[in-house]
PDB file of N, CA and C in Angstrom:
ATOM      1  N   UNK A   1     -29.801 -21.101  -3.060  1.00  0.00           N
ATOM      2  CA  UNK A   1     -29.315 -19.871  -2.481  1.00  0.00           C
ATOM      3  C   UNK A   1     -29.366 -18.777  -3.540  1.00  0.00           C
ATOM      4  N   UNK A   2     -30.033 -17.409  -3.077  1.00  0.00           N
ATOM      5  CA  UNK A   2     -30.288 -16.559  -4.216  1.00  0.00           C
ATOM      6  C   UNK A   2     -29.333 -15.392  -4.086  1.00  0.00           C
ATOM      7  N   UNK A   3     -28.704 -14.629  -4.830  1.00  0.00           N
ATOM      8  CA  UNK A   3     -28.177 -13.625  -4.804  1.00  0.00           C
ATOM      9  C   UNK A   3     -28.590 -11.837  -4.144  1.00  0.00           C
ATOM     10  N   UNK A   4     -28.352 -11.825  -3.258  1.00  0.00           N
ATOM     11  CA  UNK A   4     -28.884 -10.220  -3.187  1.00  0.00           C
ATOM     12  C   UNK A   4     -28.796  -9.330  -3.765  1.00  0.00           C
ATOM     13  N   UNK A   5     -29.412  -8.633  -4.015  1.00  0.00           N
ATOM     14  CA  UNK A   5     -28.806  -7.084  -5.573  1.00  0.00           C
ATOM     15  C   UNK A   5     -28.534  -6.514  -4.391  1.00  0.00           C
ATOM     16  N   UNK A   6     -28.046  -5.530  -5.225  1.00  0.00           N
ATOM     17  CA  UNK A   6     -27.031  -4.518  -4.039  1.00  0.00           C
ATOM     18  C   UNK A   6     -27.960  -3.517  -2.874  1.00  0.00           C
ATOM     19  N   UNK A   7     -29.115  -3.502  -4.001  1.00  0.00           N
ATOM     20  CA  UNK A   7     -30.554  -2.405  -2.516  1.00  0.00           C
ATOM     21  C   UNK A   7     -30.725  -3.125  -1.808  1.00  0.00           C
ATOM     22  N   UNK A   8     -30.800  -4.684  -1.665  1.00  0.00           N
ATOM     23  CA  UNK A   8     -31.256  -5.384   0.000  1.00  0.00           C
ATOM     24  C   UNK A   8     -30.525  -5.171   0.775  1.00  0.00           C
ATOM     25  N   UNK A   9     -31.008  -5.256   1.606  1.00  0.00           N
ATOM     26  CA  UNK A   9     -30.306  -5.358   2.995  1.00  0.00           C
ATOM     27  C   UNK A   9     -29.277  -4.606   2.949  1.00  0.00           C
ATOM     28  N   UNK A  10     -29.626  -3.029   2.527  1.00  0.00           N
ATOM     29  CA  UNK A  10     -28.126  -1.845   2.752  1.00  0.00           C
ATOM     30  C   UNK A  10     -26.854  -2.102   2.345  1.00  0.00           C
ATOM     31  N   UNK A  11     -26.979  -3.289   1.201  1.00  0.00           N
ATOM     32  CA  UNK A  11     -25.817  -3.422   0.754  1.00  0.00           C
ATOM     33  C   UNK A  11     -25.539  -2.716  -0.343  1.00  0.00           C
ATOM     34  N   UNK A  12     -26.567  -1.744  -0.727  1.00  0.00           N
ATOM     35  CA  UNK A  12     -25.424  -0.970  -1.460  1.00  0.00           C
ATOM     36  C   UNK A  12     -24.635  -0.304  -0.464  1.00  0.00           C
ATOM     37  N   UNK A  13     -24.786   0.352   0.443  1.00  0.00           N
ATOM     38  CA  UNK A  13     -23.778   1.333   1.204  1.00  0.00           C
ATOM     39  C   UNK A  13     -22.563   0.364   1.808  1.00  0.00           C
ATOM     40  N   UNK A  14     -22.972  -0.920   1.954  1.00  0.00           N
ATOM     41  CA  UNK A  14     -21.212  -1.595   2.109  1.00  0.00           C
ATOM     42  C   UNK A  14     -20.457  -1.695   0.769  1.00  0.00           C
ATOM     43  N   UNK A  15     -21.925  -1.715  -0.231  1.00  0.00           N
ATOM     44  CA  UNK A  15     -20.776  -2.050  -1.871  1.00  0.00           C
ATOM     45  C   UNK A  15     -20.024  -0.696  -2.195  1.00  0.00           C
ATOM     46  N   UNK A  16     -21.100   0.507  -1.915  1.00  0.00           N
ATOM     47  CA  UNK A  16     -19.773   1.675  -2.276  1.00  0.00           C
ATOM     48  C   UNK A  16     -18.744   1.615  -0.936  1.00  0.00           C
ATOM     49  N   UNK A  17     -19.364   1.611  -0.037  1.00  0.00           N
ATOM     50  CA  UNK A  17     -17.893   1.522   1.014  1.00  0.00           C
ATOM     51  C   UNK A  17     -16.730   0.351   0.668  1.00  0.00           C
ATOM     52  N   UNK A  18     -17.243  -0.697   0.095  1.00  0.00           N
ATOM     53  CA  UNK A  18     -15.861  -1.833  -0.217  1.00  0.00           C
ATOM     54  C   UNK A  18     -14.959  -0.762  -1.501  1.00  0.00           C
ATOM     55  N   UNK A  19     -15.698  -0.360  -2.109  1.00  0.00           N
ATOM     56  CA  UNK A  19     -15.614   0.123  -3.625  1.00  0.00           C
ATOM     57  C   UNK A  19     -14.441   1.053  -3.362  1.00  0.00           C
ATOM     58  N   UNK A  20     -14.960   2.292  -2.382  1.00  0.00           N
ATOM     59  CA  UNK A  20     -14.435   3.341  -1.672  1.00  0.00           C
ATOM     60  C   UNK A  20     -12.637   2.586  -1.102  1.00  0.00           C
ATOM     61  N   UNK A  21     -12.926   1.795  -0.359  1.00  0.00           N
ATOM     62  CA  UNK A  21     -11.520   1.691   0.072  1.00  0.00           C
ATOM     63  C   UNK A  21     -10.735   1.126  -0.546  1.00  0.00           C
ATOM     64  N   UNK A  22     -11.129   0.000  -1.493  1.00  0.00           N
ATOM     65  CA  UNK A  22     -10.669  -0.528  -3.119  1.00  0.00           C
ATOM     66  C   UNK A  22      -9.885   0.939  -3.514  1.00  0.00           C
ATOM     67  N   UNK A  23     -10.591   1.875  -3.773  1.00  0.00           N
ATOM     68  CA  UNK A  23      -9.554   3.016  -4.409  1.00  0.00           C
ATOM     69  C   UNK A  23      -8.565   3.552  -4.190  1.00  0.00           C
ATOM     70  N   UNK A  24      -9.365   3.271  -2.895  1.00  0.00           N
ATOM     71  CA  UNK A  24      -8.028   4.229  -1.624  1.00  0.00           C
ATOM     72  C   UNK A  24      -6.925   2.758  -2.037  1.00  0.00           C
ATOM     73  N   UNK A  25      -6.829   2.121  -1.825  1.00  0.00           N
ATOM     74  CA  UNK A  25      -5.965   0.834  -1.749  1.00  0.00           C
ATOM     75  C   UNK A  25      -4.836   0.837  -3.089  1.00  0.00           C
ATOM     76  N   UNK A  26      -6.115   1.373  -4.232  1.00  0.00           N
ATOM     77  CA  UNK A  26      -5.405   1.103  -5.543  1.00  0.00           C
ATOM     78  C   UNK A  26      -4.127   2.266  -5.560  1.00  0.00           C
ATOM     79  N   UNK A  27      -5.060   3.671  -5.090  1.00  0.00           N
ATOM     80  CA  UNK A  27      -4.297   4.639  -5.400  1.00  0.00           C
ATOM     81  C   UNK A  27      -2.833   4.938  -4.560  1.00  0.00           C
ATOM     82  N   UNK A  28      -2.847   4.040  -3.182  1.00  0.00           N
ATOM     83  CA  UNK A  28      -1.694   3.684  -2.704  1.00  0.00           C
ATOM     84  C   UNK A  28      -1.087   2.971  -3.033  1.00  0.00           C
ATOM     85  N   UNK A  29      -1.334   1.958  -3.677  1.00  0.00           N
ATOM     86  CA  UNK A  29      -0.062   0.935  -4.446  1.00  0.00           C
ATOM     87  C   UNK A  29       0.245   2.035  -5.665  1.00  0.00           C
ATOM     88  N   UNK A  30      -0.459   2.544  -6.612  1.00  0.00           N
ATOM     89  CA  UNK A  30       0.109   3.780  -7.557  1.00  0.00           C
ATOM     90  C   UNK A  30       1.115   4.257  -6.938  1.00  0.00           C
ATOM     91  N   UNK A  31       0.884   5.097  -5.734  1.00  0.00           N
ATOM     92  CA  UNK A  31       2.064   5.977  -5.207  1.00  0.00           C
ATOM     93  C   UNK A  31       3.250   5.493  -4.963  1.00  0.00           C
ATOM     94  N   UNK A  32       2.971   4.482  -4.311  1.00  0.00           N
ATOM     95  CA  UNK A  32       4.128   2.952  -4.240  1.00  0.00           C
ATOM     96  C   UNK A  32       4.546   2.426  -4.882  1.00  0.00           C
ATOM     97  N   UNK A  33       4.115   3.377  -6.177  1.00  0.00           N
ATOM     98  CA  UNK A  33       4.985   1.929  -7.159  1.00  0.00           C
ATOM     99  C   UNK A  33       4.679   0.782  -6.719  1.00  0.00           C
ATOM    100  N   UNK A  34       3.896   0.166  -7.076  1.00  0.00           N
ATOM    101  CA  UNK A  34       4.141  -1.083  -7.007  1.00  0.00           C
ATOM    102  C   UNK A  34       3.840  -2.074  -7.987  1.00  0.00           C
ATOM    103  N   UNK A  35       3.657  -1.848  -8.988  1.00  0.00           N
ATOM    104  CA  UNK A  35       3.210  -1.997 -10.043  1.00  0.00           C
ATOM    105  C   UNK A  35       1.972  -3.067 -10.115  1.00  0.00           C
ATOM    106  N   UNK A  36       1.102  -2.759  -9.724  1.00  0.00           N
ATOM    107  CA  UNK A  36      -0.254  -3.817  -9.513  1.00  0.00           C
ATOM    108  C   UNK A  36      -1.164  -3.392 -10.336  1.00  0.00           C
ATOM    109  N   UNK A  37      -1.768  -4.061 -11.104  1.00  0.00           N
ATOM    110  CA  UNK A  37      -2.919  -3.747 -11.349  1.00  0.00           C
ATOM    111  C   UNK A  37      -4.316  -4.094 -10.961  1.00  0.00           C
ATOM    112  N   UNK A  38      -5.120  -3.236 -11.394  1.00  0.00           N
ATOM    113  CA  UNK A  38      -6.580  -3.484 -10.262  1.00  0.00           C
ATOM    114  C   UNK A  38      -6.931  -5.068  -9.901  1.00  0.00           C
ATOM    115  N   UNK A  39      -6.571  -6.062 -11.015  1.00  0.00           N
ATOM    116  CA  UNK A  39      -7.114  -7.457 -10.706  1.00  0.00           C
ATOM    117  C   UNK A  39      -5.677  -8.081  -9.978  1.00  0.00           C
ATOM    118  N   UNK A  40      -4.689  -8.033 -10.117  1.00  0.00           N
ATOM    119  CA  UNK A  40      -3.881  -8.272  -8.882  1.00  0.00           C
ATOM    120  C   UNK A  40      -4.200  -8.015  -7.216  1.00  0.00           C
ATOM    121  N   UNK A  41      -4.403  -6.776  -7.378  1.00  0.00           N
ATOM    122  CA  UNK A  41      -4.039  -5.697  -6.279  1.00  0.00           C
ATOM    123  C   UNK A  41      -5.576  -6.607  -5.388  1.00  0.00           C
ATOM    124  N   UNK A  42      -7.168  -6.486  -6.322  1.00  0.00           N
ATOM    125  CA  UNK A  42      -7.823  -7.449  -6.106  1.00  0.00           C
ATOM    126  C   UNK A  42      -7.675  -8.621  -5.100  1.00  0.00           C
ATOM    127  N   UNK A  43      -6.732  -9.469  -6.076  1.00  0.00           N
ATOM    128  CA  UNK A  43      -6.391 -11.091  -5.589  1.00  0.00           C
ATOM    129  C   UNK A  43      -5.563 -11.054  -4.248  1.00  0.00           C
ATOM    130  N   UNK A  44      -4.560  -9.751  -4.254  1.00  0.00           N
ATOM    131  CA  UNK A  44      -4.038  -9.518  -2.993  1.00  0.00           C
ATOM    132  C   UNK A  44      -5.003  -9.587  -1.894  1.00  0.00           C
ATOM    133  N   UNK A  45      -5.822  -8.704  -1.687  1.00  0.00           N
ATOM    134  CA  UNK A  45      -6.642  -8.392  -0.767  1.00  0.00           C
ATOM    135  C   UNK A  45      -7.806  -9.960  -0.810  1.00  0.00           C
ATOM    136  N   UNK A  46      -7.997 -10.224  -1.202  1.00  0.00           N
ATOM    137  CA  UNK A  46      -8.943 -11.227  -0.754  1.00  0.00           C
ATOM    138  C   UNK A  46      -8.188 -12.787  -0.468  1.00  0.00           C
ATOM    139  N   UNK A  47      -6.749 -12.942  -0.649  1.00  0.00           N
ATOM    140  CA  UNK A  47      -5.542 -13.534  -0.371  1.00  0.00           C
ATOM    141  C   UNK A  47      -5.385 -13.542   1.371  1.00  0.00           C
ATOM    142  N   UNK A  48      -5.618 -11.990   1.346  1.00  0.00           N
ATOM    143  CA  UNK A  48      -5.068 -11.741   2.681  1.00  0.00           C
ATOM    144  C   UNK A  48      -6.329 -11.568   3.630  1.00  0.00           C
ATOM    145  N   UNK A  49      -7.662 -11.347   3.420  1.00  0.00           N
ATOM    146  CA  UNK A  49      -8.681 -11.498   3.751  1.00  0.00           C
ATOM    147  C   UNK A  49      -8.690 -13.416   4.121  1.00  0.00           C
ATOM    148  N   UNK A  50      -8.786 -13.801   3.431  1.00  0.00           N
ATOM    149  CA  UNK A  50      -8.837 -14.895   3.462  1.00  0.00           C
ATOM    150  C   UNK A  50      -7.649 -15.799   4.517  1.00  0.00           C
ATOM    151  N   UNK A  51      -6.829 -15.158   4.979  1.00  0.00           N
ATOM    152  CA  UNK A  51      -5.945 -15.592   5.906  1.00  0.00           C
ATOM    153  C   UNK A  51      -4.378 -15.767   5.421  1.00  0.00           C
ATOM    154  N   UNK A  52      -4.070 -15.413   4.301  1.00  0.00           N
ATOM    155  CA  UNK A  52      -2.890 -15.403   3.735  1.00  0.00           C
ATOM    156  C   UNK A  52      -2.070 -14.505   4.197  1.00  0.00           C
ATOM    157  N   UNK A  53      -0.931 -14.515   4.626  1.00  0.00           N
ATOM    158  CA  UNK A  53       0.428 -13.912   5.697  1.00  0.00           C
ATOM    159  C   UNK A  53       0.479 -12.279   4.467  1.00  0.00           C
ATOM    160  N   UNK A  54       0.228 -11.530   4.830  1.00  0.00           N
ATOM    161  CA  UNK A  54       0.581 -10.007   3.867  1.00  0.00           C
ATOM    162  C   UNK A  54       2.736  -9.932   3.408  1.00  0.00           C
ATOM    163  N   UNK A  55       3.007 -10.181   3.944  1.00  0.00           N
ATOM    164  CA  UNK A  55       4.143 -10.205   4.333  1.00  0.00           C
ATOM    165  C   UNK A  55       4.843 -10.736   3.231  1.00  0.00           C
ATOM    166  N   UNK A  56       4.329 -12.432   3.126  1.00  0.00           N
ATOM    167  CA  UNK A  56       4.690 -13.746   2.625  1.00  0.00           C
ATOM    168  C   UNK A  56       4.569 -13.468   1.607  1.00  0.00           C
ATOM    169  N   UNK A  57       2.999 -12.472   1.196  1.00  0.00           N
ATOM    170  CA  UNK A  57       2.432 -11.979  -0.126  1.00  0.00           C
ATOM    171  C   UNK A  57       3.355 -11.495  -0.712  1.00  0.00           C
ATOM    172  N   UNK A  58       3.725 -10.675  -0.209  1.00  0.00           N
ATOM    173  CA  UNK A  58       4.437  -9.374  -1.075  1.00  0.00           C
ATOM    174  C   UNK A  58       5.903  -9.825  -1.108  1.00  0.00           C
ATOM    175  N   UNK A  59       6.328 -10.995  -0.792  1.00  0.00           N
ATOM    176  CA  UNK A  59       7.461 -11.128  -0.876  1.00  0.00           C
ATOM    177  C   UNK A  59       7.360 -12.278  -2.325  1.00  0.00           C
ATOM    178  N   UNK A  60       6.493 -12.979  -2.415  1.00  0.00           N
ATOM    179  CA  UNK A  60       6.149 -13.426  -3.373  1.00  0.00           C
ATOM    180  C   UNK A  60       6.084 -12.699  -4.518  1.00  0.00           C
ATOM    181  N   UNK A  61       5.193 -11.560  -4.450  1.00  0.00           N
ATOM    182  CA  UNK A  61       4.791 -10.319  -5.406  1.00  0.00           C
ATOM    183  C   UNK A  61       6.636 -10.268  -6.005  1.00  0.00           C
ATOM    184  N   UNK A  62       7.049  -9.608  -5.079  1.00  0.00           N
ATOM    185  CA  UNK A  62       8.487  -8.924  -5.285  1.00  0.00           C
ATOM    186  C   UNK A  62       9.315  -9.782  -5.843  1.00  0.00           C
ATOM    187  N   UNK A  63       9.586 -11.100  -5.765  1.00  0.00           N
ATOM    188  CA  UNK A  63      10.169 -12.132  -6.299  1.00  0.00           C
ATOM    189  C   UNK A  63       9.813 -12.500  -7.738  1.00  0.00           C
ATOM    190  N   UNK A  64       8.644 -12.546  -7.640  1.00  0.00           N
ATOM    191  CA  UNK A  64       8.149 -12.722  -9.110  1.00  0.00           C
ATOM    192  C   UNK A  64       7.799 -11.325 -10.085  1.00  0.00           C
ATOM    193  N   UNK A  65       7.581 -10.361  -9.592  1.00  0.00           N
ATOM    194  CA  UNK A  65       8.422  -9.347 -10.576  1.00  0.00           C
ATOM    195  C   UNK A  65       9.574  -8.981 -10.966  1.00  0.00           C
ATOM    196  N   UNK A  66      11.352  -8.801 -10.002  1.00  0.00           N
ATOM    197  CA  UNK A  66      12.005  -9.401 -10.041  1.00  0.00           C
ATOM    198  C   UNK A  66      12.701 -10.604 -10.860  1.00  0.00           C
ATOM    199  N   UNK A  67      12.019 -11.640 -11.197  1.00  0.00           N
ATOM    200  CA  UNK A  67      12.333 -12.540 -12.231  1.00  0.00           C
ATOM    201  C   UNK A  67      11.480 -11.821 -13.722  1.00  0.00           C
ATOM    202  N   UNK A  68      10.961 -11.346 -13.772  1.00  0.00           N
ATOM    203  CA  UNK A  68       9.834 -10.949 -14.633  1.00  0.00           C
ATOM    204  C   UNK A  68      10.790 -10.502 -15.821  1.00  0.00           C
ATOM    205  N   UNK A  69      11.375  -9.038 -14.861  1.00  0.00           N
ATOM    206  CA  UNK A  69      12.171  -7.936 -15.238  1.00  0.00           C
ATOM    207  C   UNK A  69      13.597  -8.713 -15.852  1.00  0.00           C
ATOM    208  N   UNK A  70      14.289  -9.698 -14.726  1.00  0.00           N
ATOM    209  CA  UNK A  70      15.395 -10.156 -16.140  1.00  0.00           C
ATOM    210  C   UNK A  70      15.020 -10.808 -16.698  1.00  0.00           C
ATOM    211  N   UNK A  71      13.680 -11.679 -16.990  1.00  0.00           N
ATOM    212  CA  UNK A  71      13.955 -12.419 -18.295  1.00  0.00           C
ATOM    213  C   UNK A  71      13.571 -11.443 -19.289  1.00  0.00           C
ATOM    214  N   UNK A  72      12.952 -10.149 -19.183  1.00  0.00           N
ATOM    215  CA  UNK A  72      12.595  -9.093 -20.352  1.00  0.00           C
ATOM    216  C   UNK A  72      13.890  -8.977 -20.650  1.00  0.00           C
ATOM    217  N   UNK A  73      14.982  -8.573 -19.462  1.00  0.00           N
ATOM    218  CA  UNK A  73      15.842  -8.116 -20.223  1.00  0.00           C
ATOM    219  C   UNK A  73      16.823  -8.826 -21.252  1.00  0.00           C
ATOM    220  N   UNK A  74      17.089  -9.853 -20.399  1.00  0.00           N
ATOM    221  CA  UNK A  74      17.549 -11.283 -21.108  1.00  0.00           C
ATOM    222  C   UNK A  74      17.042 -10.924 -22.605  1.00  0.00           C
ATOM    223  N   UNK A  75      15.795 -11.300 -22.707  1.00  0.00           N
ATOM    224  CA  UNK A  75      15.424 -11.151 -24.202  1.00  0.00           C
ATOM    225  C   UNK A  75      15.258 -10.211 -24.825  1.00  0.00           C
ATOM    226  N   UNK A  76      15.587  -8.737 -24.408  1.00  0.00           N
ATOM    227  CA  UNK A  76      15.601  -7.819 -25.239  1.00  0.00           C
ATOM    228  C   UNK A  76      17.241  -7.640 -25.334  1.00  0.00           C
ATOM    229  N   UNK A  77      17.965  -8.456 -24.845  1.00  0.00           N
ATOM    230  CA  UNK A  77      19.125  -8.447 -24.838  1.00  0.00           C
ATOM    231  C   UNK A  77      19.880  -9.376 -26.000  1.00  0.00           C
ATOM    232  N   UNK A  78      19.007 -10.475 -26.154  1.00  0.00           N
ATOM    233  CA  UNK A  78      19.203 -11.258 -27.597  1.00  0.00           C
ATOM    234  C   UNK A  78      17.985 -11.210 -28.594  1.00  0.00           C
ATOM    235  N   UNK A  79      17.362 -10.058 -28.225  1.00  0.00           N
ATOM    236  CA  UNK A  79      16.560  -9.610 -29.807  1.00  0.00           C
ATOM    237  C   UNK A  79      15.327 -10.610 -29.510  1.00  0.00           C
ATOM    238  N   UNK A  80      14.965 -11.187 -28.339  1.00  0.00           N
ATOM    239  CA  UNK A  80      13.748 -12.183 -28.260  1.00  0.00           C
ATOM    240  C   UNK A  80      12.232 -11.379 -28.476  1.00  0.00           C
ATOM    241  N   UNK A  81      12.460 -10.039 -28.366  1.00  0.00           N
ATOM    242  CA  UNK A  81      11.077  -9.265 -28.324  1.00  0.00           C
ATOM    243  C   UNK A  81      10.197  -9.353 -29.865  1.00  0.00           C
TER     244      UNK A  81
END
């Protein structure tokens, strides 16, 4: 099985259109705070492409940032930094 470059078969105009709404996507989690970055925000979407509950996602997301944040503080709280 061979790879297509992006001129066959008009796939460049779906690669800038994926590309295109990738931004749009990114630049709404920005506004949202949400603190994602592009290879998260990424794994989200092809998570949820892939059949994964959006919902379930982000409650996951939120949970595990959430823990993130007190153990920073925890340890900037006993000098762990």
């Amino acid at each position: 099985m061979r790879s297509m470059s992006v001129s066959e078969g008009g796939g460049q105009t779906s690669v800038l259109s994926a590309r295109e709404t990738f931004e749009t996507l990114m630049e709404i989690s920005r506004l949202l705070n949400t603190g994602l970055d592009e290879t998260t925000l990424a794994l989200c979407v092809r998570l949820c492409e892939s059949g994964a509950n959006p919902e379930a996602l982000a409650k996951v997301i939120t949970e595990l940032q959430r823990v993130r944040r007190e153990r920073l503080q925890q340890q900037q709280q006993h000098g762990h930094l």
